[in-house]
Protein backbone atom coordinates (compact mmCIF):
# COMPACT_ATOMS: atom_id res chain seq x y z
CA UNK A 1 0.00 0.00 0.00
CA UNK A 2 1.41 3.40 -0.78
CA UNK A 3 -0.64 7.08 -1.40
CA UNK A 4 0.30 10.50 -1.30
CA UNK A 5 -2.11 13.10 0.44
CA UNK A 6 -3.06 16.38 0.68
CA UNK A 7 -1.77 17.10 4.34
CA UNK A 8 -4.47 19.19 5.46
CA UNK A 9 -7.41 16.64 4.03
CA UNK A 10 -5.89 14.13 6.06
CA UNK A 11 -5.87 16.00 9.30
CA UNK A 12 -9.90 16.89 8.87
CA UNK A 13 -9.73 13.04 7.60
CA UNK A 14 -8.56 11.59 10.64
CA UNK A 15 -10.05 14.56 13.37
CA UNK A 16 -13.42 13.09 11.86
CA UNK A 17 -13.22 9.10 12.70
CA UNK A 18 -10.68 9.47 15.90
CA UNK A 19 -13.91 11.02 17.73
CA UNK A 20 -15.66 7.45 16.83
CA UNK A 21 -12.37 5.99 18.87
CA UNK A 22 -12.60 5.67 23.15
CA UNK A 23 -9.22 7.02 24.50
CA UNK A 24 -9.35 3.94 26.99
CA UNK A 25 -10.05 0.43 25.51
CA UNK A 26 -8.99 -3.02 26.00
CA UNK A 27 -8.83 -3.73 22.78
CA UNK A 28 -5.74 -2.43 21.17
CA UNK A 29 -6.88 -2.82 17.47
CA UNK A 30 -9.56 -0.12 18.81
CA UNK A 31 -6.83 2.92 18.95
CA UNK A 32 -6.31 2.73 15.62
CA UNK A 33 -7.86 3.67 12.21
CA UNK A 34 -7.86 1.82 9.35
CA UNK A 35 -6.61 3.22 6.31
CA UNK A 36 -8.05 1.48 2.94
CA UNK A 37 -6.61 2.56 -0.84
CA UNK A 38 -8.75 1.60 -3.35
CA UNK A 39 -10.99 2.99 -6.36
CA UNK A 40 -8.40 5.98 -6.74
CA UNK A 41 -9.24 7.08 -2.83
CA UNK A 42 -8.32 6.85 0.42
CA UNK A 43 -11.15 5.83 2.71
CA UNK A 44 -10.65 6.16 7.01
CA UNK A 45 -11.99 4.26 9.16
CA UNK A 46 -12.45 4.70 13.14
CA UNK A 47 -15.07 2.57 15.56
CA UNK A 48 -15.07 1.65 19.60
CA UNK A 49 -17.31 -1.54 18.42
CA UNK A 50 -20.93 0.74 19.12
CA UNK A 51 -20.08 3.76 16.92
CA UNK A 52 -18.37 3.43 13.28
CA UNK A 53 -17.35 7.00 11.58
CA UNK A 54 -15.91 6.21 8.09
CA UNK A 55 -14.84 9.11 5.43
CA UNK A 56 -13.38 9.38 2.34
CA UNK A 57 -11.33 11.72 0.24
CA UNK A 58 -9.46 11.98 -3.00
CA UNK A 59 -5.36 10.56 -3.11
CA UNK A 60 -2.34 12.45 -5.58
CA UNK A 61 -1.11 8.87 -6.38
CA UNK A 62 -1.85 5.59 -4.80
CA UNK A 63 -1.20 1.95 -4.76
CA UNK A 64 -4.49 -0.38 -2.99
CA UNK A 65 -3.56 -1.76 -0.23
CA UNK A 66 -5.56 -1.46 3.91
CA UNK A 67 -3.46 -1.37 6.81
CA UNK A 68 -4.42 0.00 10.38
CA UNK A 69 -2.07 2.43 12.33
CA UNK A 70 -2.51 4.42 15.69
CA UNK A 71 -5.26 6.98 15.16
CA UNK A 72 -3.90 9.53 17.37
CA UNK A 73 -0.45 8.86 16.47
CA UNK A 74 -0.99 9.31 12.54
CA UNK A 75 -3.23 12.83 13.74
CA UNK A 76 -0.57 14.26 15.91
CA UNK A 77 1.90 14.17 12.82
CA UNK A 78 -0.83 14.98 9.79
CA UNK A 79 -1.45 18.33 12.16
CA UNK A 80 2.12 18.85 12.49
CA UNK A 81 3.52 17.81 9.15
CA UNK A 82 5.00 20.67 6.73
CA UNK A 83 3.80 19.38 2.92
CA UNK A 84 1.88 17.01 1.16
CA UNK A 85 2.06 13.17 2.84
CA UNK A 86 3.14 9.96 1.61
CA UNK A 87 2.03 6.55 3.76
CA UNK A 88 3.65 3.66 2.60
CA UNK A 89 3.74 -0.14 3.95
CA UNK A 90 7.55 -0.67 4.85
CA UNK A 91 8.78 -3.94 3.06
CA UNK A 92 11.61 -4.18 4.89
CA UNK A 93 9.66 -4.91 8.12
CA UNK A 94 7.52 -7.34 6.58
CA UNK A 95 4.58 -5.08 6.26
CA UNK A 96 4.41 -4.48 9.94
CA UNK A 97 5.79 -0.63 10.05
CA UNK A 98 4.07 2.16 8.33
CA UNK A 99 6.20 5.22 6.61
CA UNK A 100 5.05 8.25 6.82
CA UNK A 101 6.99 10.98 5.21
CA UNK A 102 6.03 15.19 4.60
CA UNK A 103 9.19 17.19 3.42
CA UNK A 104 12.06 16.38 5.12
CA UNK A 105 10.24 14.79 7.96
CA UNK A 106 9.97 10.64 8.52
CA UNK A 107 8.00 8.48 11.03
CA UNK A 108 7.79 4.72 11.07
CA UNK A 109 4.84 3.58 12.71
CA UNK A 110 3.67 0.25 14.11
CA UNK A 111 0.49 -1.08 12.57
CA UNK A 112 -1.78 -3.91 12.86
CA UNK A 113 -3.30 -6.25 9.75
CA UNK A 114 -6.43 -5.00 8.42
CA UNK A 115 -7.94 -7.82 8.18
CA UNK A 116 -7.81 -7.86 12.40
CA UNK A 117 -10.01 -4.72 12.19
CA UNK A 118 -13.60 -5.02 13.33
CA UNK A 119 -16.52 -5.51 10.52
CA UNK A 120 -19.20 -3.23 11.70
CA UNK A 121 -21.68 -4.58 9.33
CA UNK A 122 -24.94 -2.41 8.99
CA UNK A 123 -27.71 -4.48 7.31
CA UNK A 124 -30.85 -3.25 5.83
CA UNK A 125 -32.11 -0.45 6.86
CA UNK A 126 -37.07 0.19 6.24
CA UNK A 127 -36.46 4.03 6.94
CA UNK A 128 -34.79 6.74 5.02
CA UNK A 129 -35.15 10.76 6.29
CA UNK A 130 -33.77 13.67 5.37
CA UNK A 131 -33.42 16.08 7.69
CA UNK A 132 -31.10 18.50 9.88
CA UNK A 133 -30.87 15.73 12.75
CA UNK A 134 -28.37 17.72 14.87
CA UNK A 135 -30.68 20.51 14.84
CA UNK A 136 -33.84 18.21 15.93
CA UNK A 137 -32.07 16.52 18.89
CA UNK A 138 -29.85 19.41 20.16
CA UNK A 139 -32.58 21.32 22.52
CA UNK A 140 -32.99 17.60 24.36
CA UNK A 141 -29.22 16.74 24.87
CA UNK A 142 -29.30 17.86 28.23
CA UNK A 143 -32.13 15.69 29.19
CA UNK A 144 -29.92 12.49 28.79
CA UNK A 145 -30.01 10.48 32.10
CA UNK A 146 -25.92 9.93 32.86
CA UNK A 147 -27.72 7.25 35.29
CA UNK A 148 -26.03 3.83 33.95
CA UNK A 149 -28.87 1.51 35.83
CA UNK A 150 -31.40 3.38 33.38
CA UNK A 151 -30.04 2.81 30.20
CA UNK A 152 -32.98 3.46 27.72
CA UNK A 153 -32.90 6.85 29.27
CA UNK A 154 -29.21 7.48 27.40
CA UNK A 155 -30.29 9.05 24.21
CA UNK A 156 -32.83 11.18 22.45
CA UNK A 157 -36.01 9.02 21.45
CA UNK A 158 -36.67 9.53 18.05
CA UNK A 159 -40.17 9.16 16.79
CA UNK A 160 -42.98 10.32 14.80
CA UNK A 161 -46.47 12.25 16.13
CA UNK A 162 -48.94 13.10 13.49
CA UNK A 163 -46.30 13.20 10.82
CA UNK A 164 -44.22 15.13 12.48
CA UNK A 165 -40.33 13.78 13.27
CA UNK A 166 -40.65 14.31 17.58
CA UNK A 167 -37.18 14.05 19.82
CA UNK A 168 -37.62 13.97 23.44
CA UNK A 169 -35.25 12.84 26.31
CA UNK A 170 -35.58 13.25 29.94
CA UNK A 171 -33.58 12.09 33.03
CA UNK A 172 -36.89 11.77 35.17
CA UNK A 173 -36.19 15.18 36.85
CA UNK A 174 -36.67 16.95 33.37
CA UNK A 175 -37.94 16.49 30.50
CA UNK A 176 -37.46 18.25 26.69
CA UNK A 177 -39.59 17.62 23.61
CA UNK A 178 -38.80 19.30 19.84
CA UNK A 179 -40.93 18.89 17.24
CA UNK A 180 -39.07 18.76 13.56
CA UNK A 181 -40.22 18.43 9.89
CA UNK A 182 -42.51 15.94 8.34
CA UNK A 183 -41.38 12.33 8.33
CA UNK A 184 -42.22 8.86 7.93
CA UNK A 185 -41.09 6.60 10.66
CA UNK A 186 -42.91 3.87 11.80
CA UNK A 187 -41.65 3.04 15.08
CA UNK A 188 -39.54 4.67 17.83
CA UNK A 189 -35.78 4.74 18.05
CA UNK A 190 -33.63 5.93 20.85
CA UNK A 191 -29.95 7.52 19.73
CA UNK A 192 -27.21 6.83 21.72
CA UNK A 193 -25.67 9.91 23.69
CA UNK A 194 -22.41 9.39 22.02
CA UNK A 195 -23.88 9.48 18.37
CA UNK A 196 -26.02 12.56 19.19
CA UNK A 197 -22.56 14.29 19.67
CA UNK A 198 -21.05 13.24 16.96
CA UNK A 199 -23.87 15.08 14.46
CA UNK A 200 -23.20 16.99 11.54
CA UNK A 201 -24.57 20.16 11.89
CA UNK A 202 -26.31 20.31 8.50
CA UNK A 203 -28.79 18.16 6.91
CA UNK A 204 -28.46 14.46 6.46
CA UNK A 205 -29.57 11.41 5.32
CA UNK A 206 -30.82 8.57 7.91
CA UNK A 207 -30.90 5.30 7.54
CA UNK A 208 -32.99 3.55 10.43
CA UNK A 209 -33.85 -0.32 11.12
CA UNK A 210 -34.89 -1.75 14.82
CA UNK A 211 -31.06 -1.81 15.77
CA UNK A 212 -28.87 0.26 13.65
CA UNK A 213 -29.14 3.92 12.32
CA UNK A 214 -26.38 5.07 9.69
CA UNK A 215 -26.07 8.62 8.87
CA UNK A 216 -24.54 9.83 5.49
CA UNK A 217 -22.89 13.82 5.43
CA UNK A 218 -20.75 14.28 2.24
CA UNK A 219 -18.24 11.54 2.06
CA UNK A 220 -18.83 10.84 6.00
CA UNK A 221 -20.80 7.82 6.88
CA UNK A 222 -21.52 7.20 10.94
CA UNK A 223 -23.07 4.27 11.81
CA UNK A 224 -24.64 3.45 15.15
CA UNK A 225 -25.88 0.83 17.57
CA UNK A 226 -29.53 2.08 18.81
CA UNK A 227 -30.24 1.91 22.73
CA UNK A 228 -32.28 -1.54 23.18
CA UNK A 229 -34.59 -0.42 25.19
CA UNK A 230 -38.12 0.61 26.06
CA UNK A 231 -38.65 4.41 26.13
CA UNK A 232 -41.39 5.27 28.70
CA UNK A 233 -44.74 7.13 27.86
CA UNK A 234 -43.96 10.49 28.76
CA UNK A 235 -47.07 12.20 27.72
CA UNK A 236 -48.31 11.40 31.01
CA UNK A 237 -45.60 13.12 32.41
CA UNK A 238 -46.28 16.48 30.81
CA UNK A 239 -48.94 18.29 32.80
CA UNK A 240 -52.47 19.99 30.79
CA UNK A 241 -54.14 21.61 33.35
CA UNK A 242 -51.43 24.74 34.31
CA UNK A 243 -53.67 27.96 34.65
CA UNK A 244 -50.74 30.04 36.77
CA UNK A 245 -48.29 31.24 33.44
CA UNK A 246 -45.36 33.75 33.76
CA UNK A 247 -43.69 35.14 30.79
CA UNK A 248 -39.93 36.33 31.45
CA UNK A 249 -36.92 37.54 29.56
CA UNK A 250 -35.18 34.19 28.70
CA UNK A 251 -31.71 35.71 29.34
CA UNK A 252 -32.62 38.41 32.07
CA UNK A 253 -33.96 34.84 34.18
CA UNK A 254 -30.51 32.93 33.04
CA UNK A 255 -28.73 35.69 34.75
CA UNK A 256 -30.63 36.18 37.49
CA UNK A 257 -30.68 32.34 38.58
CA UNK A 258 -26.78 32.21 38.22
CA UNK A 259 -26.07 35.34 40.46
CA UNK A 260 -28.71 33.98 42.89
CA UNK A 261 -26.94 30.30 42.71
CA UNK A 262 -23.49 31.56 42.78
CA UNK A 263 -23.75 30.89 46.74
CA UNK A 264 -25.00 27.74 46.18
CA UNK A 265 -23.74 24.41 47.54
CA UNK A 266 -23.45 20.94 46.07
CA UNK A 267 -26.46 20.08 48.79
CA UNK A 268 -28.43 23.22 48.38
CA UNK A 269 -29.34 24.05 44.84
CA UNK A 270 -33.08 24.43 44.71
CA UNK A 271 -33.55 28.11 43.93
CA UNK A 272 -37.70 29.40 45.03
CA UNK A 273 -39.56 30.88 42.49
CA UNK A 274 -41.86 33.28 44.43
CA UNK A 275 -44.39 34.31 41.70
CA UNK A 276 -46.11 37.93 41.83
CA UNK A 277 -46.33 40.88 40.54
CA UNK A 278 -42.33 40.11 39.97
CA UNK A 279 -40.70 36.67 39.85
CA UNK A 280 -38.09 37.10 43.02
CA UNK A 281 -35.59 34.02 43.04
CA UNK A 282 -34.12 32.96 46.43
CA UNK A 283 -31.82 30.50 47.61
CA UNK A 284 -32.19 29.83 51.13
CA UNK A 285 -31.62 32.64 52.94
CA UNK A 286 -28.72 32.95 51.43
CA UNK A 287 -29.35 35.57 47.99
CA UNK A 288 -32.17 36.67 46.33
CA UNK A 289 -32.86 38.77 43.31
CA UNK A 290 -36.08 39.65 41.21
CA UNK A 291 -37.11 39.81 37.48
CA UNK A 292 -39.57 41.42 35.69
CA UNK A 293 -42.55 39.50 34.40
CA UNK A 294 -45.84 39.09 32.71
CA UNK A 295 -48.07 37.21 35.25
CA UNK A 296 -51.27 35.65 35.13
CA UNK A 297 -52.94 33.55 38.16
CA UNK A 298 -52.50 33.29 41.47
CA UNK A 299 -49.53 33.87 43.59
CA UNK A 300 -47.51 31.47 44.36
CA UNK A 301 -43.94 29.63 45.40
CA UNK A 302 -42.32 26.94 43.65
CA UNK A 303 -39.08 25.41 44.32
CA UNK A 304 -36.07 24.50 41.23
CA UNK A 305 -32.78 22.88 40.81
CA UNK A 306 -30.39 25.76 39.43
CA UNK A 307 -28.84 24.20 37.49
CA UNK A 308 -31.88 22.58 35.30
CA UNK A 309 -33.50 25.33 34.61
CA UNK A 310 -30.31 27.15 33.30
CA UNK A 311 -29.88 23.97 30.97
CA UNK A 312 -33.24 24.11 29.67
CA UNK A 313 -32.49 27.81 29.10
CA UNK A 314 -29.10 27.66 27.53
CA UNK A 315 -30.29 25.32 25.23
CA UNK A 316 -32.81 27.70 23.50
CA UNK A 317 -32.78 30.06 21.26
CA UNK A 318 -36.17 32.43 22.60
CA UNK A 319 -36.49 35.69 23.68
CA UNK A 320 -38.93 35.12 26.10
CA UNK A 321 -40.08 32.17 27.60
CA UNK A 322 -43.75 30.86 29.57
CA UNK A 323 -43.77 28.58 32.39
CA UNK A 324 -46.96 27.28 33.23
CA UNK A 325 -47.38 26.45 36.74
CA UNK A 326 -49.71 24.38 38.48
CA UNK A 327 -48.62 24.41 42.66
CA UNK A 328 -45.55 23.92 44.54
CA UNK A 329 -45.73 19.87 44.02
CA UNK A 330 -46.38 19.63 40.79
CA UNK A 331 -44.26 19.94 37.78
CA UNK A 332 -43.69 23.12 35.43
CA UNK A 333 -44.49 23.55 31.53
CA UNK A 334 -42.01 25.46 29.51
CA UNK A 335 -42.69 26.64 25.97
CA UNK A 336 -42.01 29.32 23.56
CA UNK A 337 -42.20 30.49 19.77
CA UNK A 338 -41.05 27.30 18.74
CA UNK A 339 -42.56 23.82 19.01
CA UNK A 340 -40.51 22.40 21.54
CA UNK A 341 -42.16 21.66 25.17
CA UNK A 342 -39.98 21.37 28.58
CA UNK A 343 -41.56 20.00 31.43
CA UNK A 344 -39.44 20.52 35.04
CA UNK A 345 -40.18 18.74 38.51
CA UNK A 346 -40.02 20.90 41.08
CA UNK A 347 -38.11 20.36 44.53
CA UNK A 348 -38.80 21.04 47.48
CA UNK A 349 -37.82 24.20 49.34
């Protein structure tokens, strides 16, 4: 195997499917990429056995040949490098070193066969979208539960609602719902946290089946495992019957909760919404501060984690916001312009 590359190409090239690779693994085939010539290209490779990220791009002059070297290695001198690369399968070592060679610069690199490297095979796929998927999922990424004993709870579930493409995740404490474009999927799939980061932020095709989702950008392909799992019903969760509604200033509140929370504890975090003529915010008796508002209802207190409702807010893009309150022990409807619905639990003060 031998090809000469554009040295910048191959540092986006490699930044792309090293994010598909864990840092720590077991595994040591799993640290590296593997680097296929054929059909005039040179196509990367990167998995940690869950997530696959494969990309292609255009060689000066090749020989085929697949070999698999240390991801992070092979980006640490692409990034570094001076001129154009050349990779080439050292015969003198019995094809077990890799050259690499920009300018006046040479590396020799251990590899491992290619044929070692694991087959992350796909199969068929029922559902094809297209749609801006990173742009769907992002306002729920900071739903995801990080609780490991509740795994279908780690990822945005995917589904449709009336013909409408729906993304919701929650951690039980909060919940976030965005409604997308029109789409035809027949059942409900829940994305892994990990693939939800990897997104591209643009529009993209996806490939679904019961197990597997593969998502095409360009010359990128990521394929997925899907969360086996059984997402609850959360439309019972989300309350109908809210009469109490305040309309604030989405980043006047965001302020105002993080100078109020600023003398707040790991322990102590629940922040009182006393709601009046103004909204004042309290922790304790340690700060308070107020906010204008647009009220309508009855007075009333309600108690919230800080930091949740500062996620739910940083993760919009509003002017104003409504929360639709019920009493203190029941939970709180967010909404907006758009046609995405929060729902938070409140705590108790």
């Amino acid at each position: 195997m031998r090809v000469s590359i554009d040295r910048s190409e191959l540092a986006h090239a490699l930044a792309t499917v090293n994010r598909a690779i864990e840092s720590r693994n077991t595994i040591p085939i799993l640290a590296n990429v593997l680097l296929a010539v054929e059909d005039g290209k040179l196509r990367l490779t990167g998995t940690d056995l869950d997530v696959e990220i494969t990309t292609s791009l255009p060689v000066l002059d090749c020989q085929p040949g697949s070999v698999t070297v240390p991801g992070k290695m092979l980006a640490d001198i692409a990034k570094r490098a001076t001129g154009d690369i050349t990779l080439e399968l050292d015969a003198a070592s019995g094809g077990g070193r890799l050259t690499v060679a920009s300018g006046r610069s040479r590396y020799k690199l251990d590899v491992l066969p290619a044929e070692d490297f694991p087959s992350f095979s796909a199969g068929k796929f029922d559902t094809t979208l297209e749609l801006d998927l990173a742009t769907l999922v992002a306002p729920c990424v900071h739903c995801i539960s990080t609780d490991e004993t509740r795994y279908y709870l780690a990822g945005v579930y995917l589904h449709a609602v009336d013909g409408r493409l729906v993304a919701v995740a929650t951690d039980g404490h909060r919940l976030m719902r965005n409604v997308g474009p029109a789409g035809d999927l027949n059942y409900g799939v829940i994305l892994p946290r990990k693939l939800v980061g990897l997104l591209p932020k643009s529009a993209v095709t996806v490939e679904l089946s019961q197990n597997k989702v593969r998502v095409t950008s360009g010359s990128t392909v990521i394929t997925s495992k899907l969360i086996d799992g059984t997402f609850p019903d959360y439309v019972r969760v989300i309350p109908t019957g809210n009469s109490n509604v305040l309309t604030v200033d989405r980043q006047a509140l965001m302020k105002a909760v993080e100078r109020v929370a600023a003398v707040a504890d790991d322990k102590s975090r629940a922040v009182k919404f006393a709601v009046g003529d103004v909204l004042r915010l309290m922790l304790a008796d340690k700060a308070s501060d107020e906010v204008s508002i647009e009220f309508e209802g009855e007075p009333l207190e309600i108690g919230f984690n800080a930091r949740y409702v500062n996620d739910m807010l940083g993760a919009l893009d509003e002017a104003n916001v409504r929360f639709a309150l019920g009493d203190a022990g029941s939970p709180a409807i967010v909404k907006g312009e758009g046609e995405w619905t929060a729902v938070l639990m409140p705590v108790r003060i």
